[in-house]
Protein backbone atom coordinates (compact mmCIF):
# COMPACT_ATOMS: atom_id res chain seq x y z
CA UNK A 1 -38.54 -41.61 32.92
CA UNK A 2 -34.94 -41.59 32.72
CA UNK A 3 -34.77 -42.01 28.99
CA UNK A 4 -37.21 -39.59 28.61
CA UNK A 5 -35.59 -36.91 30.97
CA UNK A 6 -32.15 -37.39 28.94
CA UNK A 7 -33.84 -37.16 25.51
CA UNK A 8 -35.53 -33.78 26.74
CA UNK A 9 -32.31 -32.40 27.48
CA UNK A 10 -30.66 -33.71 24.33
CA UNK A 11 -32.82 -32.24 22.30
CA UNK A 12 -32.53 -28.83 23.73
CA UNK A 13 -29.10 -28.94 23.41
CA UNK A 14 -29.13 -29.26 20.17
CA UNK A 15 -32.07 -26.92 19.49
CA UNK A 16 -29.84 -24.50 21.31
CA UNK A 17 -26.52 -25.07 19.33
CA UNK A 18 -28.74 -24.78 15.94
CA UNK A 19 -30.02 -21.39 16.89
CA UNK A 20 -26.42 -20.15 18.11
CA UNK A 21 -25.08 -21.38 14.86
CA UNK A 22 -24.45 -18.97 11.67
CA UNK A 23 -23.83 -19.90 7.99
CA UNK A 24 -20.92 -18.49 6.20
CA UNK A 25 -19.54 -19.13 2.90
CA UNK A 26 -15.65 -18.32 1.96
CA UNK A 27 -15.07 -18.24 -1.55
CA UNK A 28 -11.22 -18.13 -2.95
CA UNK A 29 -11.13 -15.40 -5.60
CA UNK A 30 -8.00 -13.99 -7.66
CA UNK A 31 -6.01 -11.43 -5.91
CA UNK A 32 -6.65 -9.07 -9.19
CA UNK A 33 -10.54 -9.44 -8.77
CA UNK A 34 -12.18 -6.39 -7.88
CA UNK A 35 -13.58 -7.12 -4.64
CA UNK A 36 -15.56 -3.69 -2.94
CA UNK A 37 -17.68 -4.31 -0.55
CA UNK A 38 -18.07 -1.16 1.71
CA UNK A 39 -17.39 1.45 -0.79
CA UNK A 40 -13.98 2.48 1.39
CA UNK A 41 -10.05 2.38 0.17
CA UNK A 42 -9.06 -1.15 -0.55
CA UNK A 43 -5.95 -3.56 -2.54
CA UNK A 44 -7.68 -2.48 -5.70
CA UNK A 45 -7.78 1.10 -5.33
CA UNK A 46 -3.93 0.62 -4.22
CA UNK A 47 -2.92 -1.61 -7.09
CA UNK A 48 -4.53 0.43 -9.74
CA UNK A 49 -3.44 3.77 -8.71
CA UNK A 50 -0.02 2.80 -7.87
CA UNK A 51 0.34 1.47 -11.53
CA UNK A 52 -1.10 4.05 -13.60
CA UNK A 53 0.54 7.21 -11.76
CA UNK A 54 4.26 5.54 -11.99
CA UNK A 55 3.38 4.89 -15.55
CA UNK A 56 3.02 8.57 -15.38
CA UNK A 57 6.37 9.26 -13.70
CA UNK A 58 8.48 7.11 -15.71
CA UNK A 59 6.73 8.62 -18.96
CA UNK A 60 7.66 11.72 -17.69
CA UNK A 61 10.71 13.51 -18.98
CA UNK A 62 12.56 14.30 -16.03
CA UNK A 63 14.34 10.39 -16.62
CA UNK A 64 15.40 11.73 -19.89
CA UNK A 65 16.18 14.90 -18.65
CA UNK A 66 18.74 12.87 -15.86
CA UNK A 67 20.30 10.44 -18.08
CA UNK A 68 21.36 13.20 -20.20
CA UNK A 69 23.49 15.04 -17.74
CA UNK A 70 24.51 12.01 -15.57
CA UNK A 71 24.85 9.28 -18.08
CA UNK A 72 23.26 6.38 -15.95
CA UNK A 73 19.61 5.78 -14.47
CA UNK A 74 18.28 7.85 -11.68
CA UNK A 75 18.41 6.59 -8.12
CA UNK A 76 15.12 6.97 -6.73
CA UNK A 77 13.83 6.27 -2.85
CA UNK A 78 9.95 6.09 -1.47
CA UNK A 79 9.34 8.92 1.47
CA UNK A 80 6.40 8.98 3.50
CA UNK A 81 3.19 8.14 2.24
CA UNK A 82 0.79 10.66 4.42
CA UNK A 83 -3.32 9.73 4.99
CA UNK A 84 -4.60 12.42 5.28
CA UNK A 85 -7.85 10.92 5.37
CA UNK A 86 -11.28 10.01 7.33
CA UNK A 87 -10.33 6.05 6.83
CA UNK A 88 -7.94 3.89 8.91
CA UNK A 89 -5.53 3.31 4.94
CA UNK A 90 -2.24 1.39 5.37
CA UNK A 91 -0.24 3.54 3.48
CA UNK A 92 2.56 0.67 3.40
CA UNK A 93 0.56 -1.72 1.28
CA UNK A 94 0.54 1.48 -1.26
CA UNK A 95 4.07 2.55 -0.57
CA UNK A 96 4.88 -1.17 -1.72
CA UNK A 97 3.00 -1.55 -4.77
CA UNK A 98 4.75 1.44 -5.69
CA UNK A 99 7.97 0.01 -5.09
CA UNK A 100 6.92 -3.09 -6.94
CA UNK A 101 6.04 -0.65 -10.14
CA UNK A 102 9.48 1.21 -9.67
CA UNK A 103 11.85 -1.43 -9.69
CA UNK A 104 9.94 -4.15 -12.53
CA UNK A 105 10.19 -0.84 -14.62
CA UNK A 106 13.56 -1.21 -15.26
CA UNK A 107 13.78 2.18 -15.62
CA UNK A 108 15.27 3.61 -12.39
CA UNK A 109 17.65 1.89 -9.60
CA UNK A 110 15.75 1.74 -5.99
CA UNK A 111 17.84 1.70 -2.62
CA UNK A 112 15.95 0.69 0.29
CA UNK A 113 13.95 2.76 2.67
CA UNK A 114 15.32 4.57 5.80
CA UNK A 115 13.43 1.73 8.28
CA UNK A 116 14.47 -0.76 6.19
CA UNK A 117 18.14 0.15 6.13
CA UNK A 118 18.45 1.26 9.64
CA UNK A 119 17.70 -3.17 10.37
CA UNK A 120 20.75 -3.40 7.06
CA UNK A 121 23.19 -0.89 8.70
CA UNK A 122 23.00 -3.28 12.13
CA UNK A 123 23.37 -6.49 9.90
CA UNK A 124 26.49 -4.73 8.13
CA UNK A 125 28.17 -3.85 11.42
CA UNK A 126 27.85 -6.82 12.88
CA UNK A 127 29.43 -8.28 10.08
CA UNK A 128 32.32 -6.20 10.45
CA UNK A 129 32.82 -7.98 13.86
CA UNK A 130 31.59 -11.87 13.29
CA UNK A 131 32.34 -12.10 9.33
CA UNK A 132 35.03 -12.84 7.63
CA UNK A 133 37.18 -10.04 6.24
CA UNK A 134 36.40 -11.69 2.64
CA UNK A 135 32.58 -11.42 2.90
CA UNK A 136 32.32 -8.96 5.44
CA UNK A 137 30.44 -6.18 3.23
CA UNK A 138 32.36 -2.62 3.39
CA UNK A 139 30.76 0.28 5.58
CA UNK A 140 30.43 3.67 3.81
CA UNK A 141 29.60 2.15 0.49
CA UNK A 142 25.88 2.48 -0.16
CA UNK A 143 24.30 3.74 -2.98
CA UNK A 144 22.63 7.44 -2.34
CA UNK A 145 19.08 8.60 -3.49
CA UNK A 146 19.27 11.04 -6.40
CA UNK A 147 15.10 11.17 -5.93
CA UNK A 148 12.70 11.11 -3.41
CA UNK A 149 8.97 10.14 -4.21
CA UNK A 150 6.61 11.02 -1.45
CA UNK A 151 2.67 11.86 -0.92
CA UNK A 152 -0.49 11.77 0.48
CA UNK A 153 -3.96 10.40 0.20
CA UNK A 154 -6.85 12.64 0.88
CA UNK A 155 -10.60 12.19 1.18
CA UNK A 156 -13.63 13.96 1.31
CA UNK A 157 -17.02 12.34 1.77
CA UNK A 158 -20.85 13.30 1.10
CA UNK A 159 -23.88 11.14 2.18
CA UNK A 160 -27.66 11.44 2.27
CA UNK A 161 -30.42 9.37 2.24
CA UNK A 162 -28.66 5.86 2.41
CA UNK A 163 -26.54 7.22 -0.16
CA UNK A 164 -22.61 8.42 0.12
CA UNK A 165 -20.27 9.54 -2.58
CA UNK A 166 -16.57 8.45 -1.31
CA UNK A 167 -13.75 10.87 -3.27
CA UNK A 168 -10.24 9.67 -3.14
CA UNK A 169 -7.74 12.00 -4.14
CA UNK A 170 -3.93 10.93 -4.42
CA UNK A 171 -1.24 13.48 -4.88
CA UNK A 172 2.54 11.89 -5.78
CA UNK A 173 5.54 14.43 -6.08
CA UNK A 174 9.47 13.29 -7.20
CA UNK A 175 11.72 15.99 -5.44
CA UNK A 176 15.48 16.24 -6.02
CA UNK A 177 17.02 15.43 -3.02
CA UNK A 178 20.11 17.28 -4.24
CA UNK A 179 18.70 20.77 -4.53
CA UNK A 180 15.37 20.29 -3.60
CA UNK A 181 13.47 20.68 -7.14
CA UNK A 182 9.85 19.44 -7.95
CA UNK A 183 10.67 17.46 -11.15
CA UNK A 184 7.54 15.83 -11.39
CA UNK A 185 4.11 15.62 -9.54
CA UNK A 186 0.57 14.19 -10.55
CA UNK A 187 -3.27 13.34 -8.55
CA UNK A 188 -5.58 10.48 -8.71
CA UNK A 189 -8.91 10.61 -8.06
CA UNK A 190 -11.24 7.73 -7.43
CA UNK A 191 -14.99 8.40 -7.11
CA UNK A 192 -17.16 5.88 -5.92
CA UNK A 193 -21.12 5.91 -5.37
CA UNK A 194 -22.34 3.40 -2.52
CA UNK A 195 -26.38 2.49 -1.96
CA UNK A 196 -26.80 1.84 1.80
CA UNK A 197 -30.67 2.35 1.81
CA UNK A 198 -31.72 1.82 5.81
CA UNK A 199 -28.05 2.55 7.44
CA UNK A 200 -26.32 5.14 8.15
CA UNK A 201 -22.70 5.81 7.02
């Protein structure tokens, strides 16, 4: 009766552990795969749109325009990138593929953002007090911004009957932080159609 009783609850166990249990399958893909699954902003949508509008901006001929006068490349710094949309977007993974477009260009010089050189400007002036004076790196010696890129994304949404059209719209604008110009500006739209049939968006 024992060996019975134990089998009995041995079996449940493991009746009970098989029902609890869920299959799922992870599949390593290439981080340039297009991967959408809900229809909403993801690395694609940053990637891609990053690249084409600086392709844009560097075809533009405000560069042209700047090494004419100044005789050297233009100094350019990423601003805020505003959502201004219904999605939870981190607008840093954008703001750093467009850094990563800017400076493999070749075509301008970058300086860092303002958080990131807030965390350099502590590192400097510490060195000042802990470094030697012949690596100690010099205060008052950074390299300004001639150009500030900034923007926002935007969306606007439209669903019915387990279907929803997602519109992306990103708007990028170069301003010169010297006397405030516009010297270049451009939108990207992304349009995407998702088929939900049975749930609602």
């Amino acid at each position: 009766m024992k060996n019975i009783f134990i089998y009995l609850v041995l079996s449940i166990l493991l009746v009970s552990l098989a029902g609890c249990g869920s299959s799922r399958t992870v599949t390593r893909t290439s981080t340039d795969t297009t991967v959408d699954l809900s229809g909403r902003w993801n690395d694609t949508d940053s990637r891609i749109t990053a690249k084409k509008m600086i392709d844009g901006l560097l075809e533009s001929r405000w560069i042209s325009a700047f090494a004419k006068d100044n005789t050297r490349k233009p100094v350019v710094i990423v601003g805020t990138i505003k959502n201004s949309s219904s999605e939870h977007i981190q607008t840093k993974v954008f703001s750093k593929d467009i850094e990563r477009e800017l400076i493999n260009s070749g075509e301008v010089k970058f300086v860092a953002s303002s958080e990131e050189r807030s965390e350099i400007r502590d590192e400097r002036s510490e060195q000042q007090q802990y470094s030697s004076m012949e690596t100690a790196k010099r205060l008052a010696n950074e390299t300004g911004a001639d150009f500030m890129l900034r923007g926002v994304i935007s969306t606007q949404n439209d669903s019915f009957d387990g279907q929803a059209v997602k519109f992306y719209q990103v708007d990028l604008e170069l301003i010169n932080l010297e006397t405030n110009e516009k010297v270049w500006l451009d939108s990207k739209k992304i349009k995407k159609l998702v088929d939900q049939a049975g749930y609602g968006f």
